[in-house]
ModelCIF file with pLDDT and N, C-alpha, C, O atoms, coordinates in Angstrom:
data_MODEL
#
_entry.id   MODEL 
#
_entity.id                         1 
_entity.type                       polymer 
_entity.pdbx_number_of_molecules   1 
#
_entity_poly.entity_id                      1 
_entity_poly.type                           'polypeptide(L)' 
_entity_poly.nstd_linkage                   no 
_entity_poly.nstd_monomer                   no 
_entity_poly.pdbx_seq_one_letter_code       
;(UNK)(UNK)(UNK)(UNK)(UNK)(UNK)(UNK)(UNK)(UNK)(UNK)(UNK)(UNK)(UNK)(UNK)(UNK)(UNK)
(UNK)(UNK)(UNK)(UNK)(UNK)(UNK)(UNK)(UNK)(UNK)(UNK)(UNK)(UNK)(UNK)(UNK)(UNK)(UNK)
(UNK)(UNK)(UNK)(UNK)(UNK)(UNK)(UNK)(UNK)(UNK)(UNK)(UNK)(UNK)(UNK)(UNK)(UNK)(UNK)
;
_entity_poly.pdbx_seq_one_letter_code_can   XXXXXXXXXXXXXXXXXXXXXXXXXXXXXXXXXXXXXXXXXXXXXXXX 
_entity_poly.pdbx_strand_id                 A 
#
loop_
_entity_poly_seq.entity_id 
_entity_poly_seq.num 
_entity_poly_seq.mon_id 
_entity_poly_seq.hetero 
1 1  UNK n 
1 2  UNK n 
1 3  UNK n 
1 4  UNK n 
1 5  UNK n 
1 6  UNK n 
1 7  UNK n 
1 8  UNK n 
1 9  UNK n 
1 10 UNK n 
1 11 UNK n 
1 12 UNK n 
1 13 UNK n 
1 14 UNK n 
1 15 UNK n 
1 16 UNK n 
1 17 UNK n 
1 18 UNK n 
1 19 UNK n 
1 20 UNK n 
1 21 UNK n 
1 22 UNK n 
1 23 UNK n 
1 24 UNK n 
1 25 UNK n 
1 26 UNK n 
1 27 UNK n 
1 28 UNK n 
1 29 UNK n 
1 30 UNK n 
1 31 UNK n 
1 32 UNK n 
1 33 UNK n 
1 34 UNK n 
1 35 UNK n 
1 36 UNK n 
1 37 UNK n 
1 38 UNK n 
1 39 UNK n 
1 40 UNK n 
1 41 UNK n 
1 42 UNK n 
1 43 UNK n 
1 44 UNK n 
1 45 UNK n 
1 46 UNK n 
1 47 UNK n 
1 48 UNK n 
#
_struct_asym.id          A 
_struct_asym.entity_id   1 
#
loop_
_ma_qa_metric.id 
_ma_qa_metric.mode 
_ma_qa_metric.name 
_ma_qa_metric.software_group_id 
_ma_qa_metric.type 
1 global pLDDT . pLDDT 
2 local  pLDDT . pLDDT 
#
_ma_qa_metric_global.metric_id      1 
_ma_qa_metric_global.metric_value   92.31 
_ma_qa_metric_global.model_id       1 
_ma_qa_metric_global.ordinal_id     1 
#
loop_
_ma_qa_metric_local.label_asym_id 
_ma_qa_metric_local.label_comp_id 
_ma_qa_metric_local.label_seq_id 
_ma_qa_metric_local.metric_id 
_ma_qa_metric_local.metric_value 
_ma_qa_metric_local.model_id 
_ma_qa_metric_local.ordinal_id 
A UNK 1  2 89.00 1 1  
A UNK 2  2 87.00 1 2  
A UNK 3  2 90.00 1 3  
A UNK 4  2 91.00 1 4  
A UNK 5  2 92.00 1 5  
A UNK 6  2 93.00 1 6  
A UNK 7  2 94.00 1 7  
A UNK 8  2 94.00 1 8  
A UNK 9  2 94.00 1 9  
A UNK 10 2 94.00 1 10 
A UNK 11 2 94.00 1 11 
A UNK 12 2 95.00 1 12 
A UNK 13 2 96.00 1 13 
A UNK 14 2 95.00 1 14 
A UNK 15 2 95.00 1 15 
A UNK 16 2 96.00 1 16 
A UNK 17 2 96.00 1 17 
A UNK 18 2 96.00 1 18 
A UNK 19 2 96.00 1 19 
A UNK 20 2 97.00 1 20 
A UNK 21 2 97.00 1 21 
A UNK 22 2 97.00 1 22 
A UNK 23 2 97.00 1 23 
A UNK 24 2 97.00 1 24 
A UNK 25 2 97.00 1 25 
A UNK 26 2 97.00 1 26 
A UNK 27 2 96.00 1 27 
A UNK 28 2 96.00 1 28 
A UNK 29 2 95.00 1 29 
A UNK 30 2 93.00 1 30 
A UNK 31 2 88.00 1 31 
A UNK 32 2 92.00 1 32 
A UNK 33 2 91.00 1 33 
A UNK 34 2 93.00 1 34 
A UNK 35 2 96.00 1 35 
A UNK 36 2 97.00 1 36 
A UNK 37 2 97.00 1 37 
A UNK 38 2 97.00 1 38 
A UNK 39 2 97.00 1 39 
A UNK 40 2 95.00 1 40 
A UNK 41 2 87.00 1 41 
A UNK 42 2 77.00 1 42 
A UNK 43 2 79.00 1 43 
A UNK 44 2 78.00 1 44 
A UNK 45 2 81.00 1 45 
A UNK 46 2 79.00 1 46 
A UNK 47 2 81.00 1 47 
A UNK 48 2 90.00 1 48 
#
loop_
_atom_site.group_PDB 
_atom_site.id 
_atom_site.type_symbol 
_atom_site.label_atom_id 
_atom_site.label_alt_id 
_atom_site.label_comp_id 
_atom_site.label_asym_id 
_atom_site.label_entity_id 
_atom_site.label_seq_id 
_atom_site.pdbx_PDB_ins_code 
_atom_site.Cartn_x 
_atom_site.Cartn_y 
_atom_site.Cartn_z 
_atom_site.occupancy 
_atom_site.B_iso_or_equiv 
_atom_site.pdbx_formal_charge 
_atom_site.auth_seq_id 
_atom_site.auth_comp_id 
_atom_site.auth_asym_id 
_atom_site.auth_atom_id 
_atom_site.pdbx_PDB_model_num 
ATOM 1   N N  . UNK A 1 1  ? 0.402   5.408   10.078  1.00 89.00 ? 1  UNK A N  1 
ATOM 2   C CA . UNK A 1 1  ? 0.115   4.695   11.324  1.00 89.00 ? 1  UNK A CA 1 
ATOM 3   C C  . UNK A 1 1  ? 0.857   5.342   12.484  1.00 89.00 ? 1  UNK A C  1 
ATOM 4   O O  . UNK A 1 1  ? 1.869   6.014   12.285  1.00 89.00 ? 1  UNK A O  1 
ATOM 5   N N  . UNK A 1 2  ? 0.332   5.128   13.739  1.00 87.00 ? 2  UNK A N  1 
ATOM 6   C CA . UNK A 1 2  ? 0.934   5.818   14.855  1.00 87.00 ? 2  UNK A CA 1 
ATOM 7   C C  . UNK A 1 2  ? 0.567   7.859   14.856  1.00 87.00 ? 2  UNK A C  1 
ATOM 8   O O  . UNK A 1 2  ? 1.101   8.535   15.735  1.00 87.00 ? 2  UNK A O  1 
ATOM 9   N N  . UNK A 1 3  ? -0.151  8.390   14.019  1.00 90.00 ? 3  UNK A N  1 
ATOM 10  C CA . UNK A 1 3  ? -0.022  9.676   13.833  1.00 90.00 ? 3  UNK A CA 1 
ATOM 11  C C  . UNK A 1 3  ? -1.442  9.619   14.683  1.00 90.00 ? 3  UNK A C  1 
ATOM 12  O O  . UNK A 1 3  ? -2.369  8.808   14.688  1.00 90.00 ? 3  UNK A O  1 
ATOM 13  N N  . UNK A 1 4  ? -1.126  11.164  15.582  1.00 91.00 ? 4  UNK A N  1 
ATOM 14  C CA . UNK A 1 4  ? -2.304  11.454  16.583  1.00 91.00 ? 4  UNK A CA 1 
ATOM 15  C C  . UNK A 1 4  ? -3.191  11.930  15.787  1.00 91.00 ? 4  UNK A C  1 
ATOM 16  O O  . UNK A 1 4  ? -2.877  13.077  15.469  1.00 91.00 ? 4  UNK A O  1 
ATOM 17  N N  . UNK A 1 5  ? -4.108  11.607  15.336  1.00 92.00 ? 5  UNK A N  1 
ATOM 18  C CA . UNK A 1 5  ? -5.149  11.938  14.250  1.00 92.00 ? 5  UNK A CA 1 
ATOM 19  C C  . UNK A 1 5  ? -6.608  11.735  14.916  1.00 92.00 ? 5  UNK A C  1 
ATOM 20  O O  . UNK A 1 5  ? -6.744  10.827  15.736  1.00 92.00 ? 5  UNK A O  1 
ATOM 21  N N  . UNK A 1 6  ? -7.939  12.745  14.503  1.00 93.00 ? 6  UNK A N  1 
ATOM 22  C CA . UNK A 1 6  ? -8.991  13.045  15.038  1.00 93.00 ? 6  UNK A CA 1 
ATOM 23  C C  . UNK A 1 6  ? -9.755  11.367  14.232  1.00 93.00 ? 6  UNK A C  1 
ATOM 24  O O  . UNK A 1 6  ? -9.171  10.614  13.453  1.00 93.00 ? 6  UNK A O  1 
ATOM 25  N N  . UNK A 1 7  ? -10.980 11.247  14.700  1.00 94.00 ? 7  UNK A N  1 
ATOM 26  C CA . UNK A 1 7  ? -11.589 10.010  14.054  1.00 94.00 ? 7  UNK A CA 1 
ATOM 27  C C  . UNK A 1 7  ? -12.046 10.163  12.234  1.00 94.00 ? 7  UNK A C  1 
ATOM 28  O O  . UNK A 1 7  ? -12.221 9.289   11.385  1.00 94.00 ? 7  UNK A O  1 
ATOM 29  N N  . UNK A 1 8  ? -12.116 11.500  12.169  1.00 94.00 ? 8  UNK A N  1 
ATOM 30  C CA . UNK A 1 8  ? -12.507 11.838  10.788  1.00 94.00 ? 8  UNK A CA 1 
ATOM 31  C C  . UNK A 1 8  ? -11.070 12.084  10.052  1.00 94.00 ? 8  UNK A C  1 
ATOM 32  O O  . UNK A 1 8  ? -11.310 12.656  8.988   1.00 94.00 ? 8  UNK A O  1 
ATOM 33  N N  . UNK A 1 9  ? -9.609  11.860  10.220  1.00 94.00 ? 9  UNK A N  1 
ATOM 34  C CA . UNK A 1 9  ? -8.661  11.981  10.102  1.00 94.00 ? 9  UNK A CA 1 
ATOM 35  C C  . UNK A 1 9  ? -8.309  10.304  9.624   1.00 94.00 ? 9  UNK A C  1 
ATOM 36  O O  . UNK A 1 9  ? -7.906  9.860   8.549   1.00 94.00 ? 9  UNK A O  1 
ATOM 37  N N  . UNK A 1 10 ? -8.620  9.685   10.794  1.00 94.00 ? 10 UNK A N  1 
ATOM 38  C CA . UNK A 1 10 ? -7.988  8.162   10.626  1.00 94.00 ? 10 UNK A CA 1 
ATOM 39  C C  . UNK A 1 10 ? -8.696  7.443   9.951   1.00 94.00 ? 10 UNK A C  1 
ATOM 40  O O  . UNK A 1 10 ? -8.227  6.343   9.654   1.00 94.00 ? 10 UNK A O  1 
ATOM 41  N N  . UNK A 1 11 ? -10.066 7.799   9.470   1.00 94.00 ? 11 UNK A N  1 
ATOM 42  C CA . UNK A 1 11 ? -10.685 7.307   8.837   1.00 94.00 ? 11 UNK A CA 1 
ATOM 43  C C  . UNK A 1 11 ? -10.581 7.440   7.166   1.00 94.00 ? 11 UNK A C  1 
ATOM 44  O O  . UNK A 1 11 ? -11.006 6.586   6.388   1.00 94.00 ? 11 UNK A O  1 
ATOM 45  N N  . UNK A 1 12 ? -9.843  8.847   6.735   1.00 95.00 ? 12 UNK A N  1 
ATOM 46  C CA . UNK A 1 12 ? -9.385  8.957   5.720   1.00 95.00 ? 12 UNK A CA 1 
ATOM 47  C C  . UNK A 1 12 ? -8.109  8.554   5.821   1.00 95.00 ? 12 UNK A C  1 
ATOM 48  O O  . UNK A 1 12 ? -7.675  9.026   4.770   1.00 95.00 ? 12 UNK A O  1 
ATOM 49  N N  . UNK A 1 13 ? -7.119  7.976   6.371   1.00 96.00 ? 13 UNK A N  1 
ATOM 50  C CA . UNK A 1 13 ? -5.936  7.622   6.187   1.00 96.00 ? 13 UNK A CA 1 
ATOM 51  C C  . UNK A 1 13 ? -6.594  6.270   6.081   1.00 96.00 ? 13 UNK A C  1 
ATOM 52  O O  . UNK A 1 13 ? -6.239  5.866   4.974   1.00 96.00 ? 13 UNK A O  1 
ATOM 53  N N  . UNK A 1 14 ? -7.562  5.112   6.777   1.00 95.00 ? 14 UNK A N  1 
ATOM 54  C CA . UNK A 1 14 ? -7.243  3.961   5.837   1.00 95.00 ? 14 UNK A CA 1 
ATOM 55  C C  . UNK A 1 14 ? -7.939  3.854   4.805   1.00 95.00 ? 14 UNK A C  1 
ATOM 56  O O  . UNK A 1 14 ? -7.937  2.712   4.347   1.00 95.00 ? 14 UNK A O  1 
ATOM 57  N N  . UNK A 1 15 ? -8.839  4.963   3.974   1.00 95.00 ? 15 UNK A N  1 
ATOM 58  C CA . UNK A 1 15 ? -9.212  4.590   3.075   1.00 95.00 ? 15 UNK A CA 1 
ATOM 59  C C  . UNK A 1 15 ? -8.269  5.270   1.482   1.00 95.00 ? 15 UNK A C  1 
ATOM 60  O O  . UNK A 1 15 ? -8.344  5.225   0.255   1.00 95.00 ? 15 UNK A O  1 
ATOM 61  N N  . UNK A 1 16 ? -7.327  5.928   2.712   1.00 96.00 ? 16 UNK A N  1 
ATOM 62  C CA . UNK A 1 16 ? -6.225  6.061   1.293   1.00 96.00 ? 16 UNK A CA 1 
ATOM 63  C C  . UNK A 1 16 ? -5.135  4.961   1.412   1.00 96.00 ? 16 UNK A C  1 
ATOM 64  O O  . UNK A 1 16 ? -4.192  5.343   0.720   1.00 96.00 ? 16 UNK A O  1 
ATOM 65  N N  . UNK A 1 17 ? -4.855  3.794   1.969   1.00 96.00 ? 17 UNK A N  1 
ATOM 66  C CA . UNK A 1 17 ? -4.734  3.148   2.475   1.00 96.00 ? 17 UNK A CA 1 
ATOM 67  C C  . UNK A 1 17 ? -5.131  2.308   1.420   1.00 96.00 ? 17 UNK A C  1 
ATOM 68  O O  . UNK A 1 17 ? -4.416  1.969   0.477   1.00 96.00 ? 17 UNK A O  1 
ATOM 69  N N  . UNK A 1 18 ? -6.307  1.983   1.619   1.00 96.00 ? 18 UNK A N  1 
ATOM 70  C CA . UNK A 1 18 ? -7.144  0.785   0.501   1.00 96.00 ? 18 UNK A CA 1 
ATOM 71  C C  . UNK A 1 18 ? -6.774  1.688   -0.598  1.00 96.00 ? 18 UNK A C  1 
ATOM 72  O O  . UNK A 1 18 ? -6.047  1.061   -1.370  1.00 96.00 ? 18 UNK A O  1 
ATOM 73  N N  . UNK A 1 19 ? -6.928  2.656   -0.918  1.00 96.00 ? 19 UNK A N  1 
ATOM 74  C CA . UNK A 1 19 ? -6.408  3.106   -3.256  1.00 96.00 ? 19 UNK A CA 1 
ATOM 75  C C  . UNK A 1 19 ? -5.340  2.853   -3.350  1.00 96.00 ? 19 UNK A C  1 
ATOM 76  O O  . UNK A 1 19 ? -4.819  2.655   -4.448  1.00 96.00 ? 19 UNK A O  1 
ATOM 77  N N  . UNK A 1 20 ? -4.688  2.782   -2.204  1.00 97.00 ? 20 UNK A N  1 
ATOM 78  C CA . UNK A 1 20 ? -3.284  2.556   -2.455  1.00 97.00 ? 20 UNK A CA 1 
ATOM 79  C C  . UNK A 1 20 ? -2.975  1.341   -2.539  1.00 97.00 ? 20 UNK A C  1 
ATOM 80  O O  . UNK A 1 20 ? -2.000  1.079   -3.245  1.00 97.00 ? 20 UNK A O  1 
ATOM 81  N N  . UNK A 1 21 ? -3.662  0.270   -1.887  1.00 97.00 ? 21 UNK A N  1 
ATOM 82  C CA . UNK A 1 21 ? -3.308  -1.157  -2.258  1.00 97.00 ? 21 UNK A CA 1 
ATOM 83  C C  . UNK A 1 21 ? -4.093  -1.874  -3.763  1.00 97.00 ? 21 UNK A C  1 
ATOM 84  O O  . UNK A 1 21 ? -3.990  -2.944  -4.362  1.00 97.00 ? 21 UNK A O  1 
ATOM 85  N N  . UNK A 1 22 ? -4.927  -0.563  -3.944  1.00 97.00 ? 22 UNK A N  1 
ATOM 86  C CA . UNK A 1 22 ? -6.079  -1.054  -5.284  1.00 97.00 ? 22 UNK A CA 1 
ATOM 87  C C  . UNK A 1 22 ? -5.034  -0.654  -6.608  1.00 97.00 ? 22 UNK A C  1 
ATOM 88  O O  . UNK A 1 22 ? -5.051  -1.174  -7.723  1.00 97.00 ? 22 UNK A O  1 
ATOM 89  N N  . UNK A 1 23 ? -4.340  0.181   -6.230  1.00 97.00 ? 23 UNK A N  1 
ATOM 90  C CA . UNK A 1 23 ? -3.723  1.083   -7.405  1.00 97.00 ? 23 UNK A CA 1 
ATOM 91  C C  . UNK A 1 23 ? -2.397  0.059   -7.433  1.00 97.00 ? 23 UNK A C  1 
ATOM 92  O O  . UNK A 1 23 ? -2.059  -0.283  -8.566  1.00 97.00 ? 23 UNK A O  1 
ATOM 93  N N  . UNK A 1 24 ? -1.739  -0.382  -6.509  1.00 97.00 ? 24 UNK A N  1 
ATOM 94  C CA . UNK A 1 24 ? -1.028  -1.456  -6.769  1.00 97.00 ? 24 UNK A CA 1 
ATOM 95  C C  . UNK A 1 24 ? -1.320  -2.385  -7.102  1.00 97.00 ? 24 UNK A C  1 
ATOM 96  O O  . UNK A 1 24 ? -0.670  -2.865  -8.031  1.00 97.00 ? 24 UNK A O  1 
ATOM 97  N N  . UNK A 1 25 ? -2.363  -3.093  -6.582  1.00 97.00 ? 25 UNK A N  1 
ATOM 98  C CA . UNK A 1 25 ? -3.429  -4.205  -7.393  1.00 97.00 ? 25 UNK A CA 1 
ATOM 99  C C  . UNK A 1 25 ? -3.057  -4.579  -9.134  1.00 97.00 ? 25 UNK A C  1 
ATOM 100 O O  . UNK A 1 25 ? -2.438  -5.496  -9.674  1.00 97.00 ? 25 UNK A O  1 
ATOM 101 N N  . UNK A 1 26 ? -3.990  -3.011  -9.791  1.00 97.00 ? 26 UNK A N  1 
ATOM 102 C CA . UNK A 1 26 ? -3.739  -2.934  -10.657 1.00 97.00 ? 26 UNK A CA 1 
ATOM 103 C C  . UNK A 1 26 ? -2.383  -2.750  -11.523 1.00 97.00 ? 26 UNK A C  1 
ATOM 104 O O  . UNK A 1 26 ? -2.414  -3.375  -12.583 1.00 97.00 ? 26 UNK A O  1 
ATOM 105 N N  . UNK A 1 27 ? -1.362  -2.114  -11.311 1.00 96.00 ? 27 UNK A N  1 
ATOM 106 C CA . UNK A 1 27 ? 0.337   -2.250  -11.764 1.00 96.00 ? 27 UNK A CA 1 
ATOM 107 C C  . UNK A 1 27 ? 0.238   -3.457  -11.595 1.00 96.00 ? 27 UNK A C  1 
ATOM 108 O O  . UNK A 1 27 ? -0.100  -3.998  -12.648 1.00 96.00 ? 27 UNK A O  1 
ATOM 109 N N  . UNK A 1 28 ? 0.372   -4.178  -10.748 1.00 96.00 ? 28 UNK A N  1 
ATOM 110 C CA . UNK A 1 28 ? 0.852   -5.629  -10.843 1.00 96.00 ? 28 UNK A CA 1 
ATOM 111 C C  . UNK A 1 28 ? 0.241   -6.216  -12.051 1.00 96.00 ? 28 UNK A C  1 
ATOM 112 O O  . UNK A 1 28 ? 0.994   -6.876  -12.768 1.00 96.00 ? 28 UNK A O  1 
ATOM 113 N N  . UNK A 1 29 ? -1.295  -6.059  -12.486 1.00 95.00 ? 29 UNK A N  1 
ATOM 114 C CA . UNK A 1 29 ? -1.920  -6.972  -13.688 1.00 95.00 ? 29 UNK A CA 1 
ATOM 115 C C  . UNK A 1 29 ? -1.747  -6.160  -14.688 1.00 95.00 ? 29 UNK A C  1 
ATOM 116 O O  . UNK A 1 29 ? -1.413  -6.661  -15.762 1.00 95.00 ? 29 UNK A O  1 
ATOM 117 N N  . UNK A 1 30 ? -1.929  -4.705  -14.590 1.00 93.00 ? 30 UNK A N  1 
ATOM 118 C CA . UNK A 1 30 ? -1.475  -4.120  -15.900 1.00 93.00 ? 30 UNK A CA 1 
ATOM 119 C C  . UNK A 1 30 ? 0.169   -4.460  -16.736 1.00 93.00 ? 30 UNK A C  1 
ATOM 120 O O  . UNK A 1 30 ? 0.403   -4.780  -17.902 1.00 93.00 ? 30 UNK A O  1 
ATOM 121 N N  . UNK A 1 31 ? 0.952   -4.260  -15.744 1.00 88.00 ? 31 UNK A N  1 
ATOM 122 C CA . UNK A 1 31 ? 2.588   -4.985  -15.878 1.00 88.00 ? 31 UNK A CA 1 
ATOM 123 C C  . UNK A 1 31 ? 3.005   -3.774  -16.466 1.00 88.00 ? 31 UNK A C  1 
ATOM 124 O O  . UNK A 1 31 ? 3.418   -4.104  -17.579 1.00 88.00 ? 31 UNK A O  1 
ATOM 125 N N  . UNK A 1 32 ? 3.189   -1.932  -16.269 1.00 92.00 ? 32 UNK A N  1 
ATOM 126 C CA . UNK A 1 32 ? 3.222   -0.879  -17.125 1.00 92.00 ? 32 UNK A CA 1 
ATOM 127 C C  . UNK A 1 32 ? 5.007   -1.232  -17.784 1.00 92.00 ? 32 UNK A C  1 
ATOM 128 O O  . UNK A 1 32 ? 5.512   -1.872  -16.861 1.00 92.00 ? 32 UNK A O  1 
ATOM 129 N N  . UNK A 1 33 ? 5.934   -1.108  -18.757 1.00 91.00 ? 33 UNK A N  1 
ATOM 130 C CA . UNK A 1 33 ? 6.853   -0.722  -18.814 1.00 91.00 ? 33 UNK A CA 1 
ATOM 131 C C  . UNK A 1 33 ? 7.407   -0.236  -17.994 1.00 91.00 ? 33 UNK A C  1 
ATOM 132 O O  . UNK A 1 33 ? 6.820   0.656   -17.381 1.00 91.00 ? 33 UNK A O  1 
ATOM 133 N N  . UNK A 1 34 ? 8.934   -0.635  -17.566 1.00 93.00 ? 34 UNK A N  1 
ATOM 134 C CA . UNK A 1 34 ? 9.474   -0.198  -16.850 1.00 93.00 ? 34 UNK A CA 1 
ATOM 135 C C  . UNK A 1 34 ? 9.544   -0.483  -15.280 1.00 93.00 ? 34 UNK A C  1 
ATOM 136 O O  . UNK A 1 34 ? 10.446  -0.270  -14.470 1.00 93.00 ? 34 UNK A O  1 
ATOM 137 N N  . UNK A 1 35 ? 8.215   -1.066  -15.131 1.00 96.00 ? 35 UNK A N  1 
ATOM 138 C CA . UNK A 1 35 ? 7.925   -1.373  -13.586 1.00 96.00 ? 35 UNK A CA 1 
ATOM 139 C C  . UNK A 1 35 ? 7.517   -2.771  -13.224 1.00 96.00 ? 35 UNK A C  1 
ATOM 140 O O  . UNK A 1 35 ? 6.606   -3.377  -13.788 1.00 96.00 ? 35 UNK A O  1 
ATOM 141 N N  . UNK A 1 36 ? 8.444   -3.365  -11.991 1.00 97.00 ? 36 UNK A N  1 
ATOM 142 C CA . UNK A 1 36 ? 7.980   -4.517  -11.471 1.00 97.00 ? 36 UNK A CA 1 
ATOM 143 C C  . UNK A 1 36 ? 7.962   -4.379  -10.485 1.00 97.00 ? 36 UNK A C  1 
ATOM 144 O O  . UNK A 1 36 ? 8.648   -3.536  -9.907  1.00 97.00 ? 36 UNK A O  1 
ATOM 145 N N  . UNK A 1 37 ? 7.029   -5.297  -9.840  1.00 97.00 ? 37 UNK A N  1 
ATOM 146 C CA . UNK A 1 37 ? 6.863   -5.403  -8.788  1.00 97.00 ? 37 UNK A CA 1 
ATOM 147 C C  . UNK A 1 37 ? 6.173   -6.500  -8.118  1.00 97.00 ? 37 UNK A C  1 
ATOM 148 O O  . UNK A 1 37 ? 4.989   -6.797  -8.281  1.00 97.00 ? 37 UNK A O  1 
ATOM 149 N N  . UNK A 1 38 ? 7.151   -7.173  -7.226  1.00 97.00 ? 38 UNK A N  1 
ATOM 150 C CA . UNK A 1 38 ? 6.785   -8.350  -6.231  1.00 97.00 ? 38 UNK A CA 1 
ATOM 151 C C  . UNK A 1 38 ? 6.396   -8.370  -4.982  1.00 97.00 ? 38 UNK A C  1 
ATOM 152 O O  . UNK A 1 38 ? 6.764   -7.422  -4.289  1.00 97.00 ? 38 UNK A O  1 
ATOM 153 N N  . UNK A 1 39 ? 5.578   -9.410  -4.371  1.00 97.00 ? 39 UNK A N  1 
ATOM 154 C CA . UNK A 1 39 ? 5.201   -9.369  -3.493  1.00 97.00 ? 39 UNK A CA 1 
ATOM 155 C C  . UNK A 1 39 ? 5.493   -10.540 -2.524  1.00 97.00 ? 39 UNK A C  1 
ATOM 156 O O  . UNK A 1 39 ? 5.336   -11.741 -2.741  1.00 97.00 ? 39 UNK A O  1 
ATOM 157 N N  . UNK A 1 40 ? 6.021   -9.839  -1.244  1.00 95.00 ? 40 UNK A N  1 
ATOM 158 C CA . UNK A 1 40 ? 6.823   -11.377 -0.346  1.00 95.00 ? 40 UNK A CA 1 
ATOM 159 C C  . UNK A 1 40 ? 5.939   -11.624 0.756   1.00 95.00 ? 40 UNK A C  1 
ATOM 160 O O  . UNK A 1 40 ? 5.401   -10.953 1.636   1.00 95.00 ? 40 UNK A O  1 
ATOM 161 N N  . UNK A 1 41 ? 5.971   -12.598 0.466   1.00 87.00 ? 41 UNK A N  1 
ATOM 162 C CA . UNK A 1 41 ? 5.318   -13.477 2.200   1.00 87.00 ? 41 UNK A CA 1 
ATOM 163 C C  . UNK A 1 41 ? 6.595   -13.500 3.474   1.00 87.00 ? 41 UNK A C  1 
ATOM 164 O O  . UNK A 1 41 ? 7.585   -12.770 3.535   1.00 87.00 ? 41 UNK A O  1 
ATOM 165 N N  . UNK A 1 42 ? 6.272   -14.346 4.207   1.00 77.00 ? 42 UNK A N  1 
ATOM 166 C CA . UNK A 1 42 ? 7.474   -14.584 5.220   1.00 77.00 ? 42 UNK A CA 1 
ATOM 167 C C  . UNK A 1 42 ? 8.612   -15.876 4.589   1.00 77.00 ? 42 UNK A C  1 
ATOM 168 O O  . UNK A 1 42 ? 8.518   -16.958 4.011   1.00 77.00 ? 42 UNK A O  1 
ATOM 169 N N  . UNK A 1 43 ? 9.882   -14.814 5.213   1.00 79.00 ? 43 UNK A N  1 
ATOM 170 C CA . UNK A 1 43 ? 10.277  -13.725 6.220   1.00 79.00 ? 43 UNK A CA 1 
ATOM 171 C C  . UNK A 1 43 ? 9.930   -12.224 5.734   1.00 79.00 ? 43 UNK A C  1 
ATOM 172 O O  . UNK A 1 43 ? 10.247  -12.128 4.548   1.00 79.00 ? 43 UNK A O  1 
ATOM 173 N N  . UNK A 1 44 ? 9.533   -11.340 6.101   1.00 78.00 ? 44 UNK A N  1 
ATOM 174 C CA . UNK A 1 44 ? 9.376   -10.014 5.950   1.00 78.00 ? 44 UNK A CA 1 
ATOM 175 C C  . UNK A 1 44 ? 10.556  -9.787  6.083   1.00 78.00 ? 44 UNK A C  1 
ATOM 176 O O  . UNK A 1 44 ? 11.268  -10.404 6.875   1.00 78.00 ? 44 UNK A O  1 
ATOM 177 N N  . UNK A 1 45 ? 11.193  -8.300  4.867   1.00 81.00 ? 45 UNK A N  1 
ATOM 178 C CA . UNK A 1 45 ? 12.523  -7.778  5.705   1.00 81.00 ? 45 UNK A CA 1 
ATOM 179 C C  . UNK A 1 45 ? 12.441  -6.695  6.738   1.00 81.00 ? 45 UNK A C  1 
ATOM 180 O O  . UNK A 1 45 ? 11.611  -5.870  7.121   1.00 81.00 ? 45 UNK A O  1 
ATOM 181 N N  . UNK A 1 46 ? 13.661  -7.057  7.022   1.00 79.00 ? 46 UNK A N  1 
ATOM 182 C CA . UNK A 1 46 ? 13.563  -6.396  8.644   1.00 79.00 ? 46 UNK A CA 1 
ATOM 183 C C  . UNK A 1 46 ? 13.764  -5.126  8.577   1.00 79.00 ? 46 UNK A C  1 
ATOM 184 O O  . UNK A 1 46 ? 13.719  -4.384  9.558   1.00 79.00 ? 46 UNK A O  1 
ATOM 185 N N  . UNK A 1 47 ? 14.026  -4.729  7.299   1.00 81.00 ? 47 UNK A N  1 
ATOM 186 C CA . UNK A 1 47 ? 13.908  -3.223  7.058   1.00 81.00 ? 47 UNK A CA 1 
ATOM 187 C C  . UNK A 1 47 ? 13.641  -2.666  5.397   1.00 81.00 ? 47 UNK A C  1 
ATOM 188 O O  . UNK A 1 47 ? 13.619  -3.370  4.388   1.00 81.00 ? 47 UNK A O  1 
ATOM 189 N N  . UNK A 1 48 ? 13.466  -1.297  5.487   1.00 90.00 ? 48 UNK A N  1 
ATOM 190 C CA . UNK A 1 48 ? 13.778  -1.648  3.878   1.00 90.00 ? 48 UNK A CA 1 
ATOM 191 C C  . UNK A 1 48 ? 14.931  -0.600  3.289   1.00 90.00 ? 48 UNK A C  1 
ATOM 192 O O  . UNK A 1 48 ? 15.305  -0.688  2.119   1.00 90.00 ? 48 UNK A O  1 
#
């Protein structure tokens, strides 16, 4: 986000964007070894 990018540019950044929230999607229901992962509502942290 924020990167000066052409329309055929930004258009592939949000659709890597969406695999990337699909591919987390899935970790979360698969549950692989080794990996967790939660998801927070508000308050957001203010950094990470």
């Amino acid at each position: 986000a924020g990167l000066p990018l052409s329309e055929r540019g930004r258009a592939e950044a949000k659709a890597a964007a969406m695999t990337q929230a699909e591919h987390l999607a899935n970790l979360m229901e698969q549950a692989p070894l080794g990996v967790q992962i939660g998801l927070l509502q508000e308050p957001e942290p203010s950094y990470q």
